[in-house]
C-alpha atoms as a PDB file:
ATOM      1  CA  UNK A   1      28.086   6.284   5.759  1.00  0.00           C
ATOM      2  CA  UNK A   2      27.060   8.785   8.136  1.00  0.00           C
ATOM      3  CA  UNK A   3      25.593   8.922  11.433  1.00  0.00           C
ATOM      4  CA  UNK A   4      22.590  10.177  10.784  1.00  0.00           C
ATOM      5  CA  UNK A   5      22.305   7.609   7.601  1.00  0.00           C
ATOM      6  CA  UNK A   6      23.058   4.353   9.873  1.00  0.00           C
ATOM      7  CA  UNK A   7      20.371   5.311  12.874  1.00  0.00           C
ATOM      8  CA  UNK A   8      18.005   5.996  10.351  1.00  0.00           C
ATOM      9  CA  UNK A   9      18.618   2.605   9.032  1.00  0.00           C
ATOM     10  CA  UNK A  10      18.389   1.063  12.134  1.00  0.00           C
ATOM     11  CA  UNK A  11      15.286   3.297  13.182  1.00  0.00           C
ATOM     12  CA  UNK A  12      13.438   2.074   9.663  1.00  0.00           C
ATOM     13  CA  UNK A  13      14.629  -2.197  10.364  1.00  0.00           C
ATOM     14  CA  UNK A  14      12.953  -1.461  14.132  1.00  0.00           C
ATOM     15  CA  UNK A  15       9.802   0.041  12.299  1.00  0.00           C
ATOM     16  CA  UNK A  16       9.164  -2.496  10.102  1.00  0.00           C
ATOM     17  CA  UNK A  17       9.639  -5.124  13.075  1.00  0.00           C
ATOM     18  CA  UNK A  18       7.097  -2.973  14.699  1.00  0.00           C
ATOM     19  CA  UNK A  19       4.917  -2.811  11.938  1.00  0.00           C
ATOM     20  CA  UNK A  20       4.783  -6.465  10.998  1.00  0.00           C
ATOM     21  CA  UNK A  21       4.722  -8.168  14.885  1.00  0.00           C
ATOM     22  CA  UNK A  22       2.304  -5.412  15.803  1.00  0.00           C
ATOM     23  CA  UNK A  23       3.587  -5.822  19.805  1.00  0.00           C
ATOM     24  CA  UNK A  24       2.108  -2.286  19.727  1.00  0.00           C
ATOM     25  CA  UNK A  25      -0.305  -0.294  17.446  1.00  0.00           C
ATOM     26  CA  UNK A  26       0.815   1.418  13.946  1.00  0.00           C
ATOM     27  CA  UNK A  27      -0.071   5.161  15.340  1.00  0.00           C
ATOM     28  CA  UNK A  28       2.332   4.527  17.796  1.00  0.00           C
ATOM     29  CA  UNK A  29       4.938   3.771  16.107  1.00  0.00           C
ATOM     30  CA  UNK A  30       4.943   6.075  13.810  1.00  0.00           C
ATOM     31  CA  UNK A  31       5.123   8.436  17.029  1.00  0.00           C
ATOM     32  CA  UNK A  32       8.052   6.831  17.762  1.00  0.00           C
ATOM     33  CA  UNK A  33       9.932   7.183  14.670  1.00  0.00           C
ATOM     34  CA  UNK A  34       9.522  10.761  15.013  1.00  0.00           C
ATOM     35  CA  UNK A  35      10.152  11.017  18.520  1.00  0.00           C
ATOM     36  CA  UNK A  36      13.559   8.876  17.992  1.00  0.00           C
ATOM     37  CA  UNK A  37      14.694  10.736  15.179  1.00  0.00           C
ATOM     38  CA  UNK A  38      14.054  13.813  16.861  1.00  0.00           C
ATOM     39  CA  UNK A  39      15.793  12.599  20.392  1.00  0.00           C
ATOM     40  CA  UNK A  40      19.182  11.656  18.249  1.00  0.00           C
ATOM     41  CA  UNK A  41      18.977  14.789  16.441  1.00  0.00           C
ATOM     42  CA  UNK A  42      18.606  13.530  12.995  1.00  0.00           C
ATOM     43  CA  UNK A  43      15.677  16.114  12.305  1.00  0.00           C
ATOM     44  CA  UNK A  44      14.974  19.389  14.281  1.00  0.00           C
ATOM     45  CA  UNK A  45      11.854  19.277  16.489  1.00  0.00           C
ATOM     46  CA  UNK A  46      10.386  21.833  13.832  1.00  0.00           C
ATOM     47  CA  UNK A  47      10.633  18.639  10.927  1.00  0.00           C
ATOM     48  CA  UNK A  48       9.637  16.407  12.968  1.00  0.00           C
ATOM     49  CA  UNK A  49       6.250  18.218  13.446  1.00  0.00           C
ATOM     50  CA  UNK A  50       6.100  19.794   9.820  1.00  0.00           C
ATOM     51  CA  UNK A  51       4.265  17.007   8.903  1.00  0.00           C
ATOM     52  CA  UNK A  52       0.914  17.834  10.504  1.00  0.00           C
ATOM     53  CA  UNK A  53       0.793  20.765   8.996  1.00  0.00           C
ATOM     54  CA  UNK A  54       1.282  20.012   5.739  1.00  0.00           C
ATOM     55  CA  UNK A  55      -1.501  20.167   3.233  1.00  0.00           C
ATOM     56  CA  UNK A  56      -1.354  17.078   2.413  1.00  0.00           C
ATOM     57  CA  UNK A  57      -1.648  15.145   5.755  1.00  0.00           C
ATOM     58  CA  UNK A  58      -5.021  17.951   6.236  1.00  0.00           C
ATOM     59  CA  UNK A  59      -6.776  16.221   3.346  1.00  0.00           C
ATOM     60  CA  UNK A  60      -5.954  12.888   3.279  1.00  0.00           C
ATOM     61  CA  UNK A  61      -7.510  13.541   7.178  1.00  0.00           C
ATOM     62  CA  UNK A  62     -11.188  14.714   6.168  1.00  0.00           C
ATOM     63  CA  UNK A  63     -11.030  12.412   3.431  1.00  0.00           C
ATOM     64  CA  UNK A  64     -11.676   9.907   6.640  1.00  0.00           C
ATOM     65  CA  UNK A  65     -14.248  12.078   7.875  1.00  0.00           C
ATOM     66  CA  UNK A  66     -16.248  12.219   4.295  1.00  0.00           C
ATOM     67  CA  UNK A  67     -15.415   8.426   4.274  1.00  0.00           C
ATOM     68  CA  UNK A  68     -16.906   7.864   7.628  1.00  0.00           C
ATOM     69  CA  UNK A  69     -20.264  10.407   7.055  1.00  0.00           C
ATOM     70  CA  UNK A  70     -20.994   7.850   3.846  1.00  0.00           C
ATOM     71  CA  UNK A  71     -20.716   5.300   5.938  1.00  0.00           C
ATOM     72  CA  UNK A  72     -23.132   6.159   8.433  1.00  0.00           C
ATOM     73  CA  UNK A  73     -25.633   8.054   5.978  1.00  0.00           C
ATOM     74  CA  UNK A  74     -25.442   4.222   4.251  1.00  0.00           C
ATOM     75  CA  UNK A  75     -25.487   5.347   1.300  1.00  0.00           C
ATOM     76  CA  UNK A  76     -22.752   3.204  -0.328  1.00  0.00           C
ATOM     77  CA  UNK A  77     -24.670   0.604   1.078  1.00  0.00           C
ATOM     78  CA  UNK A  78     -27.838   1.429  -0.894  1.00  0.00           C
ATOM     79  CA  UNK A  79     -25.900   1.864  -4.050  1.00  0.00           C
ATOM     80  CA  UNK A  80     -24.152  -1.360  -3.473  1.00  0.00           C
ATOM     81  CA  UNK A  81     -27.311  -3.288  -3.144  1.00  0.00           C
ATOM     82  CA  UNK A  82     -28.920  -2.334  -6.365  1.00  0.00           C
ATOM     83  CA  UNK A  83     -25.967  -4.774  -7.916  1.00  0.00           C
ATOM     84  CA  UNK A  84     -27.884  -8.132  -6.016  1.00  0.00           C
ATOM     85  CA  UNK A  85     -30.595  -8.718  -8.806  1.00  0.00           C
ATOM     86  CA  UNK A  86     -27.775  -8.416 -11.467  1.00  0.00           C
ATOM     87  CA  UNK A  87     -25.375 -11.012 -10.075  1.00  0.00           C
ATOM     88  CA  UNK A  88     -28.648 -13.160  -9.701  1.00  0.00           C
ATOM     89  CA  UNK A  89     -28.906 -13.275 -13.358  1.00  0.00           C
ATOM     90  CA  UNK A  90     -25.243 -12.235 -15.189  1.00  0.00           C
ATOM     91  CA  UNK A  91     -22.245 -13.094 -12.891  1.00  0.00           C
ATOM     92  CA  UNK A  92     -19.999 -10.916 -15.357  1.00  0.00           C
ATOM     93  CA  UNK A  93     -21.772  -8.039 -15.660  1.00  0.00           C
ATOM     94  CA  UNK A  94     -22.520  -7.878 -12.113  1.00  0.00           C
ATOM     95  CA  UNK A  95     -18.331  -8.029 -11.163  1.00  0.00           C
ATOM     96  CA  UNK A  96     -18.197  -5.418 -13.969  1.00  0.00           C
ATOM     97  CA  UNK A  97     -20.715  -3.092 -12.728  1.00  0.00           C
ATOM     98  CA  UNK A  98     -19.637  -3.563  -9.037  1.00  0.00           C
ATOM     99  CA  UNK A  99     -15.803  -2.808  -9.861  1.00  0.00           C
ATOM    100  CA  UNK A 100     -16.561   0.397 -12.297  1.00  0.00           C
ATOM    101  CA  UNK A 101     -18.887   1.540  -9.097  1.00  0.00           C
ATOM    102  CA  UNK A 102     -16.537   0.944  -6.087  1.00  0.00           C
ATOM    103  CA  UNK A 103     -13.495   2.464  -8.659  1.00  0.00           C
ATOM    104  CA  UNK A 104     -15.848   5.477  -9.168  1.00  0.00           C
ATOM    105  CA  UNK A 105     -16.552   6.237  -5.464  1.00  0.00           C
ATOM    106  CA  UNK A 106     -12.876   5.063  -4.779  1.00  0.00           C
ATOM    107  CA  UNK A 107     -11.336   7.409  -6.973  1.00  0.00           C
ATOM    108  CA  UNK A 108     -13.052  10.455  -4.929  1.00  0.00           C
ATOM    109  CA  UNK A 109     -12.936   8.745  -1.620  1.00  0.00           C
ATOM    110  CA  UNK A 110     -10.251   7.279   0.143  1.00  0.00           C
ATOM    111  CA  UNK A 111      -9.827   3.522  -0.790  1.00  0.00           C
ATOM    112  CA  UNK A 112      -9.326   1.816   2.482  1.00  0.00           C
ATOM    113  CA  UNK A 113     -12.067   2.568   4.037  1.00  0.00           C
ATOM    114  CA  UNK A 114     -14.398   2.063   0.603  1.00  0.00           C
ATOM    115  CA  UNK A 115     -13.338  -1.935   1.094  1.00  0.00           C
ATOM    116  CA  UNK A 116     -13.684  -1.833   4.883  1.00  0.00           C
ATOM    117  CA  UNK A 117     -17.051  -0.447   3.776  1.00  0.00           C
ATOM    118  CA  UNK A 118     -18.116  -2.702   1.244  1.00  0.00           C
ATOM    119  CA  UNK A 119     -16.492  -6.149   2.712  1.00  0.00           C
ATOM    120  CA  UNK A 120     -19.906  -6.876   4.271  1.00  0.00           C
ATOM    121  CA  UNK A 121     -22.205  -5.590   1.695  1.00  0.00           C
ATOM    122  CA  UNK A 122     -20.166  -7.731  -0.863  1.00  0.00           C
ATOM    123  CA  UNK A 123     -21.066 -10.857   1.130  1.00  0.00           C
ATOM    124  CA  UNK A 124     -24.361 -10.400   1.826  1.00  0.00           C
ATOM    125  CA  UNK A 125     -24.430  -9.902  -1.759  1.00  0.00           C
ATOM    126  CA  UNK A 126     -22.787 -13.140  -2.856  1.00  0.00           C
ATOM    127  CA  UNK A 127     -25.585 -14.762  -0.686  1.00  0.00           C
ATOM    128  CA  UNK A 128     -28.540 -13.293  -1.947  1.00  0.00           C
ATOM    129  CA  UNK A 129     -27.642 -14.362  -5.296  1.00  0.00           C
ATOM    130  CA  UNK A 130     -26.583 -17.104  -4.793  1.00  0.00           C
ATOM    131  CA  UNK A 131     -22.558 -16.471  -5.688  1.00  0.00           C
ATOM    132  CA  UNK A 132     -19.233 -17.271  -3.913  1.00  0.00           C
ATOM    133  CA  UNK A 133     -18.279 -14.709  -1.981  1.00  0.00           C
ATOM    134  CA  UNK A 134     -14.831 -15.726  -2.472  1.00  0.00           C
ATOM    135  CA  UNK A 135     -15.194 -14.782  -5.972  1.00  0.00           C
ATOM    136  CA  UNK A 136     -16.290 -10.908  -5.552  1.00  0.00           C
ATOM    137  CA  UNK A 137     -13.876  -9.976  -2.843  1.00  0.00           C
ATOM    138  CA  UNK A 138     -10.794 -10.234  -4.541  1.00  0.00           C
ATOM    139  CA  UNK A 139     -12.440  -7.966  -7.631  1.00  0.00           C
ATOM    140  CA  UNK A 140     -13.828  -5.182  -5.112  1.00  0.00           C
ATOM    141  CA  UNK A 141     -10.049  -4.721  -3.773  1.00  0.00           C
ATOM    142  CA  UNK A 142      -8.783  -4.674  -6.849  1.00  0.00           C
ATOM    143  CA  UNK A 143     -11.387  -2.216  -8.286  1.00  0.00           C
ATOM    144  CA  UNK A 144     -10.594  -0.013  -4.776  1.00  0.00           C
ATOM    145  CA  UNK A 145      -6.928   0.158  -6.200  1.00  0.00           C
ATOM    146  CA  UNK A 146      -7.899   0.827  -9.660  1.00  0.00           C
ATOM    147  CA  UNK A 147      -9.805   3.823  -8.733  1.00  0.00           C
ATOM    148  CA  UNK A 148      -7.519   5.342  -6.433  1.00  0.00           C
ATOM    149  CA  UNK A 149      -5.189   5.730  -9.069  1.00  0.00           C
ATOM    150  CA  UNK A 150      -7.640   8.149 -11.719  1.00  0.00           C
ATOM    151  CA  UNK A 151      -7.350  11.193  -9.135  1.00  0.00           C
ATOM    152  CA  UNK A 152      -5.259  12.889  -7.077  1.00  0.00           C
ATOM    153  CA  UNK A 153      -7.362  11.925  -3.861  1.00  0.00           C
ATOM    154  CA  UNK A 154      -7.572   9.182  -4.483  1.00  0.00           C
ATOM    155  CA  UNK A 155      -5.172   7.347  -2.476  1.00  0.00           C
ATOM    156  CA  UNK A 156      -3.443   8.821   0.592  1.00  0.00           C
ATOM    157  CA  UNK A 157      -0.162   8.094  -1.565  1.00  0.00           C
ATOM    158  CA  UNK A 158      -1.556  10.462  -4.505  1.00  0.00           C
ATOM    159  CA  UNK A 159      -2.175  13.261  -2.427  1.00  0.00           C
ATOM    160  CA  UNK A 160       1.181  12.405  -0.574  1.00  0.00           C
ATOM    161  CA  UNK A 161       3.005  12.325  -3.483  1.00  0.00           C
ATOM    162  CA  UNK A 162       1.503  15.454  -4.871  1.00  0.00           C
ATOM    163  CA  UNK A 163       2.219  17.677  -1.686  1.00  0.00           C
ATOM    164  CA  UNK A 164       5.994  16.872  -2.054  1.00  0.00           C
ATOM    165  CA  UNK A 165       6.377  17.322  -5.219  1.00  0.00           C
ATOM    166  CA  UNK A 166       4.840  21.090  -5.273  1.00  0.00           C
ATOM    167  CA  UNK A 167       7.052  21.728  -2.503  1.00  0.00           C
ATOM    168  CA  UNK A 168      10.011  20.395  -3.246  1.00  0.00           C
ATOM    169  CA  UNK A 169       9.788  20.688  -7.496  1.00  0.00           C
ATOM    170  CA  UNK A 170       7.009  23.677  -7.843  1.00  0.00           C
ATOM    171  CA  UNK A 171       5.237  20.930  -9.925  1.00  0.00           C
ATOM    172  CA  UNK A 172       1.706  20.921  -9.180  1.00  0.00           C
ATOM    173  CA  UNK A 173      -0.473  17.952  -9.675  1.00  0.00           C
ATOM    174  CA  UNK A 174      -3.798  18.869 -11.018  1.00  0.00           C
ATOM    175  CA  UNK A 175      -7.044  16.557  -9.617  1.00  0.00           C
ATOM    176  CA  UNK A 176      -7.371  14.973 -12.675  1.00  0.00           C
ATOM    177  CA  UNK A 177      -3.559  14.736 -13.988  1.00  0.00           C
ATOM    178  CA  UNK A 178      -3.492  10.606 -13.295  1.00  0.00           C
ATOM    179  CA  UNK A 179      -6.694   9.945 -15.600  1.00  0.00           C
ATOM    180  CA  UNK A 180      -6.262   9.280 -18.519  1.00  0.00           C
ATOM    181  CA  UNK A 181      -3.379   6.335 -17.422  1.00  0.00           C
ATOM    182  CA  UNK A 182      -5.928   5.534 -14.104  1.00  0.00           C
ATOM    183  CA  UNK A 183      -8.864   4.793 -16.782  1.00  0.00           C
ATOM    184  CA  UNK A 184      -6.462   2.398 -18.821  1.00  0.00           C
ATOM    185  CA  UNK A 185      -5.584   0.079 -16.051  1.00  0.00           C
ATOM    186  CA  UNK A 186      -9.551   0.425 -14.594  1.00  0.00           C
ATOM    187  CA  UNK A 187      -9.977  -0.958 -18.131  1.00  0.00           C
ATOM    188  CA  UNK A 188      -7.435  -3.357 -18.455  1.00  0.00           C
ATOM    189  CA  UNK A 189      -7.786  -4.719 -14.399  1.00  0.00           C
ATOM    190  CA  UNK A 190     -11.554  -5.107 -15.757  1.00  0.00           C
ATOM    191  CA  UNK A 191     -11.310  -7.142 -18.137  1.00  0.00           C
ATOM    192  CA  UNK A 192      -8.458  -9.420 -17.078  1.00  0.00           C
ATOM    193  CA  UNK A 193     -10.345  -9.840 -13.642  1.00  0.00           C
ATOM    194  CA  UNK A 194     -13.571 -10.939 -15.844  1.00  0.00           C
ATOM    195  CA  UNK A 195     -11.831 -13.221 -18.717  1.00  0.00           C
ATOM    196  CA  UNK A 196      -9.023 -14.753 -16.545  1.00  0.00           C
ATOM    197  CA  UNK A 197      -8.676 -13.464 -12.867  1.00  0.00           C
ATOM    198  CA  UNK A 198     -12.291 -15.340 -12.385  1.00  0.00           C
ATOM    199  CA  UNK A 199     -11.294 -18.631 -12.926  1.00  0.00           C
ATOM    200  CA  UNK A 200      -8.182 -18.507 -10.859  1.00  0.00           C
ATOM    201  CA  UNK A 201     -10.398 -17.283  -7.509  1.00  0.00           C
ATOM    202  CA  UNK A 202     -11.281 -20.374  -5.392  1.00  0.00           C
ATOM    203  CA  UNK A 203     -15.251 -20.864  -5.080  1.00  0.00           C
ATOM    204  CA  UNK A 204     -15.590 -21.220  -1.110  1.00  0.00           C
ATOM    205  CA  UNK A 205     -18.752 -21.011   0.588  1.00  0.00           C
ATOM    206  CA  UNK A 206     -18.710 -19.762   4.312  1.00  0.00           C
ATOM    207  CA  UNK A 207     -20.644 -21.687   6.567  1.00  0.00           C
ATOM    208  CA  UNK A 208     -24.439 -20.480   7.668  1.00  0.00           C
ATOM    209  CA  UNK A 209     -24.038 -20.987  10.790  1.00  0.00           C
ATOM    210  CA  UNK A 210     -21.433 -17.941  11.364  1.00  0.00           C
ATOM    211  CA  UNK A 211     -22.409 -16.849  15.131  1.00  0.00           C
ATOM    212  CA  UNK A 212     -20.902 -20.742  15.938  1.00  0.00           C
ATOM    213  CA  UNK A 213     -17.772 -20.538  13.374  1.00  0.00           C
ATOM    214  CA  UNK A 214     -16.504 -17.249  14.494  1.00  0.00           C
ATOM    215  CA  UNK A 215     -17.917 -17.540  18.025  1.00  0.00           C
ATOM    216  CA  UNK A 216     -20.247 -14.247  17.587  1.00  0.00           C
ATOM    217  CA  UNK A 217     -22.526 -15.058  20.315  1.00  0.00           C
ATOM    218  CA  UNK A 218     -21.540 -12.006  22.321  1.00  0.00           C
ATOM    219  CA  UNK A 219     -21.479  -9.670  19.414  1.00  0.00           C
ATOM    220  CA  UNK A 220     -24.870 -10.058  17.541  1.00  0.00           C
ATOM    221  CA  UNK A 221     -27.951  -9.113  19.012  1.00  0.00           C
ATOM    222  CA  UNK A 222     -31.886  -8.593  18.533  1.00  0.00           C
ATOM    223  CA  UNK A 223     -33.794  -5.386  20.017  1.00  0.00           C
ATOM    224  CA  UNK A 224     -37.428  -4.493  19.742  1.00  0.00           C
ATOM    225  CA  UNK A 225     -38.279  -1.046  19.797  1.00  0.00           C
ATOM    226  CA  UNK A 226     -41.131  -0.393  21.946  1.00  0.00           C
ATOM    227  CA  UNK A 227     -44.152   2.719  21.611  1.00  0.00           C
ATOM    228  CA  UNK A 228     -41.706   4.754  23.789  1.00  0.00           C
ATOM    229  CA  UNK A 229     -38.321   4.348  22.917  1.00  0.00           C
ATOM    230  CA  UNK A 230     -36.841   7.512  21.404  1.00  0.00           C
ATOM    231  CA  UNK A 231     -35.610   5.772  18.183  1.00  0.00           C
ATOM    232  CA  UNK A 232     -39.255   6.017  17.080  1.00  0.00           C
ATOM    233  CA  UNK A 233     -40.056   7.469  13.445  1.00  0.00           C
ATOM    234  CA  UNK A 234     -36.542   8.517  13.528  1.00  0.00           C
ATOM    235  CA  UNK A 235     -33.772   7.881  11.026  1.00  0.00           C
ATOM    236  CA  UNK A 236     -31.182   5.128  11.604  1.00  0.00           C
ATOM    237  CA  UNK A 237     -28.329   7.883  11.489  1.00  0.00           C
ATOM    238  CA  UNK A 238     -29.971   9.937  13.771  1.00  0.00           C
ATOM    239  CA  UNK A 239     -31.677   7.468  16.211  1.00  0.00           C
ATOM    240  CA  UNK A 240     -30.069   7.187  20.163  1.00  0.00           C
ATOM    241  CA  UNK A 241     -29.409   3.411  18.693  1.00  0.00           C
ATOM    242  CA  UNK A 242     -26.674   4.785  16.611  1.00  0.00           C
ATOM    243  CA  UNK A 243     -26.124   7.796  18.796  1.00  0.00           C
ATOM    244  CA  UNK A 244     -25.686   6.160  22.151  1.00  0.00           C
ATOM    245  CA  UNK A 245     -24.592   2.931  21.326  1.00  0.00           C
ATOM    246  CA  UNK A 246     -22.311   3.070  18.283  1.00  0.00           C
ATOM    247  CA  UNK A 247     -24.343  -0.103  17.196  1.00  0.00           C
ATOM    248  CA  UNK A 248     -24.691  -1.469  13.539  1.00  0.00           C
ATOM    249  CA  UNK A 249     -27.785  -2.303  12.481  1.00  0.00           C
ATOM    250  CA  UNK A 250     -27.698  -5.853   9.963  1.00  0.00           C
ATOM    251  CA  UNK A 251     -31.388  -6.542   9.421  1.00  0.00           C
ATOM    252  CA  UNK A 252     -35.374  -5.177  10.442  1.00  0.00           C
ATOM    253  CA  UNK A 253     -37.343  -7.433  10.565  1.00  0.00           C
ATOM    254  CA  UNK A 254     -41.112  -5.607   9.772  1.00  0.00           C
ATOM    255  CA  UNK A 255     -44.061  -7.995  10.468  1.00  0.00           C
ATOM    256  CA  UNK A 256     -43.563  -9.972   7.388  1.00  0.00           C
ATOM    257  CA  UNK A 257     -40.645  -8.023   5.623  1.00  0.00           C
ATOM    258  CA  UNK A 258     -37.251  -8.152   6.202  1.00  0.00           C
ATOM    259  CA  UNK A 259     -34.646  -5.033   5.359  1.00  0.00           C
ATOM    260  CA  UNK A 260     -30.961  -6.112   5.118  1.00  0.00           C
ATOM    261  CA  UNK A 261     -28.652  -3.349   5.749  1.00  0.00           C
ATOM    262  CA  UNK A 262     -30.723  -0.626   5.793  1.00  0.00           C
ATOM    263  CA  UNK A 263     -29.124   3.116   4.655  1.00  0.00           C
ATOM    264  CA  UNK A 264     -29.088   5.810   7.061  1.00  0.00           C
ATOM    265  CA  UNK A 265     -32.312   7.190   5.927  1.00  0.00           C
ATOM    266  CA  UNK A 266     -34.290   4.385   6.692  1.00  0.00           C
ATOM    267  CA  UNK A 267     -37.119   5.295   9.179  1.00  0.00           C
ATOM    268  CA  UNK A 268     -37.529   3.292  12.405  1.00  0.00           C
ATOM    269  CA  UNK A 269     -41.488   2.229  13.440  1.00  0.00           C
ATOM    270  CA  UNK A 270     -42.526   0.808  16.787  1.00  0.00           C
ATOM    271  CA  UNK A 271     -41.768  -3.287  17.405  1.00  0.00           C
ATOM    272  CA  UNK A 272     -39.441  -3.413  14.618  1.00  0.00           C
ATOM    273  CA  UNK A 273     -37.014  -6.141  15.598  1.00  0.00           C
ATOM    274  CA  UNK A 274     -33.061  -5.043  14.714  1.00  0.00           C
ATOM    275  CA  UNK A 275     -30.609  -7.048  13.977  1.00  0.00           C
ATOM    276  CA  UNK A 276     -27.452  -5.494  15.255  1.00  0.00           C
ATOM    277  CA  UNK A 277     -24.147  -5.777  16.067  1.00  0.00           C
ATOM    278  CA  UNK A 278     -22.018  -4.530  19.167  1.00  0.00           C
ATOM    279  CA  UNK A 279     -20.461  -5.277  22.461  1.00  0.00           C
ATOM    280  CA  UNK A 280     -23.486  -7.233  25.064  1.00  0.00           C
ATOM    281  CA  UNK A 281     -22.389  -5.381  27.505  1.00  0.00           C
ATOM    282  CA  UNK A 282     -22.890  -1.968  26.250  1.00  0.00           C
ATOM    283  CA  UNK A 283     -26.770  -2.992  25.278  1.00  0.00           C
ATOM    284  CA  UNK A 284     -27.262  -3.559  28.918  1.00  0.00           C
ATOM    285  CA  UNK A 285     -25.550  -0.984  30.270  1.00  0.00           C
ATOM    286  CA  UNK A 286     -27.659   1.315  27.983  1.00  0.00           C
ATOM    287  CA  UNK A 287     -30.652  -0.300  27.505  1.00  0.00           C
ATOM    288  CA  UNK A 288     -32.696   1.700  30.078  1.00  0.00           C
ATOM    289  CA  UNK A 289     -31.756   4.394  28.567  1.00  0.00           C
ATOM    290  CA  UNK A 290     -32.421   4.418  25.106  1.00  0.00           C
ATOM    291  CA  UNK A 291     -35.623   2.369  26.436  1.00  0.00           C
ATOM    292  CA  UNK A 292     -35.741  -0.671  24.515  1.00  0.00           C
ATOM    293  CA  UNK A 293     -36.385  -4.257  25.239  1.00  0.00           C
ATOM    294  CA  UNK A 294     -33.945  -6.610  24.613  1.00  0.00           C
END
């Protein structure tokens, strides 16, 4: 065994140490394994750095940026909530539904941030009809999975995948290539999670009283938006809340109606009361200046 082959052993054990005790974060080490490889000369600087320039790494990089544009434009949310009144009445259909949707937008957007996404949606879901949440969760990664694999963007590993092999084989990977076989196990990962997969999940309920389980006193928050706050008939995506504050908005409460995570488009009036979520501290640092009362 060569040189080369035993530090790059040794660097990949050390990674994986890294990786799993997190003593420092994942970016970081991933720095490190190409700074370490470079420093014993295993690769040339030049491969070390090829990497960010490669097609690949490009798009699997704005597919984080479209990710994070749905997100704030809420618009998975709104599809996402359009499943509540069907899990009221058909439990099956609903997990069927909600998988073929989060496989569809899954298999065009990257999956990790699709169930980072949907995670809280899911839940608040599972409690407005009435439904374990611990029975929808396990289904919505699943479906994430499922859909990465019907296109080539799928998943960070298609597009991965797909780089080196036009580079290294001249094979080239069309968008829709992985398909046909994707489809089948959508299908298949359907219908086992719906005849079989259901009655292995456990049926837990989480406790109402979250703020007290999970000690979220310093993280949730209500705000009233007063005649001359600049969030006024504005958007939620582009109010200062959201703006300034980097704040997530759970619930407005309208005189007598109540909107549970609104979408981005949803217009803000004077003495709505929001919901939201983010650090105390920030709300008072800022709260002057986005002029709302607290």
């Amino acid at each position: 065994m060569t040189t080369a082959a035993i530090i790059t052993i040794i660097v990949i054990i050390g990674a994986i140490i890294l990786f799993v005790t997190e003593i420092i974060s994942i970016d970081l080490v991933a720095l490190l394994i190409m700074v370490v490889l470079i420093l014993t000369q295993v690769i040339t600087p030049e491969q070390g750095v090829e990497g960010f320039s490669n097609s690949a790494t490009i798009t699997v990089a704005f597919m984080f940026v479209l990710s994070a544009a749905l997100l704030k434009t809420g618009a998975l949310q709104y599809m996402a909530q359009k499943l509540a009144k069907t899990f009221r009445y058909n439990f099956k259909l609903g997990i069927i539904l909600m998988m073929v949707l989060i496989a569809t937008i899954s298999a065009f957007i990257n999956n990790t941030p699709v169930v980072a996404v949907f995670i809280p949606v899911i839940i608040q879901i599972a409690h407005t009809s009435g439904q374990s949440p611990s029975k929808m969760l396990i289904p919505l990664s699943f479906a994430s999975i499922f859909g990465g694999t019907c296109t080539l963007i799928g998943t960070s590993t298609n597009i991965l995948v797909g780089g080196i092999a036009e580079k290294y084989s001249q094979i080239t990977i069309s968008m829709f290539e992985l398909t046909p076989m994707g489809i089948l196990f959508l299908i298949v990962g359907i219908g086992y999670m719906v005849l079989i997969g259901q009655r292995l999940l456990p049926e837990r309920w989480v406790e109402k009283d979250l703020k007290t389980k999970f000690s979220m006193r310093n993280y949730l928050s209500e705000i009233e938006l007063l005649e001359t706050s600049d969030s006024v008939n504005k958007k939620i995506m582009e109010s200062e809340l959201v703006k300034e504050l980097d704040l997530d908005i759970i619930e407005v409460r309208r005189i007598k109606n109540k909107f549970t995570l609104p979408p981005g488009d949803f217009v803000l009036l004077v003495h709505d009361v929001l919901k939201v979520r983010c650090d105390v501290e920030k709300i008072k640092l800022l709260k002057d200046r986005v002029r709302i009362l607290d």
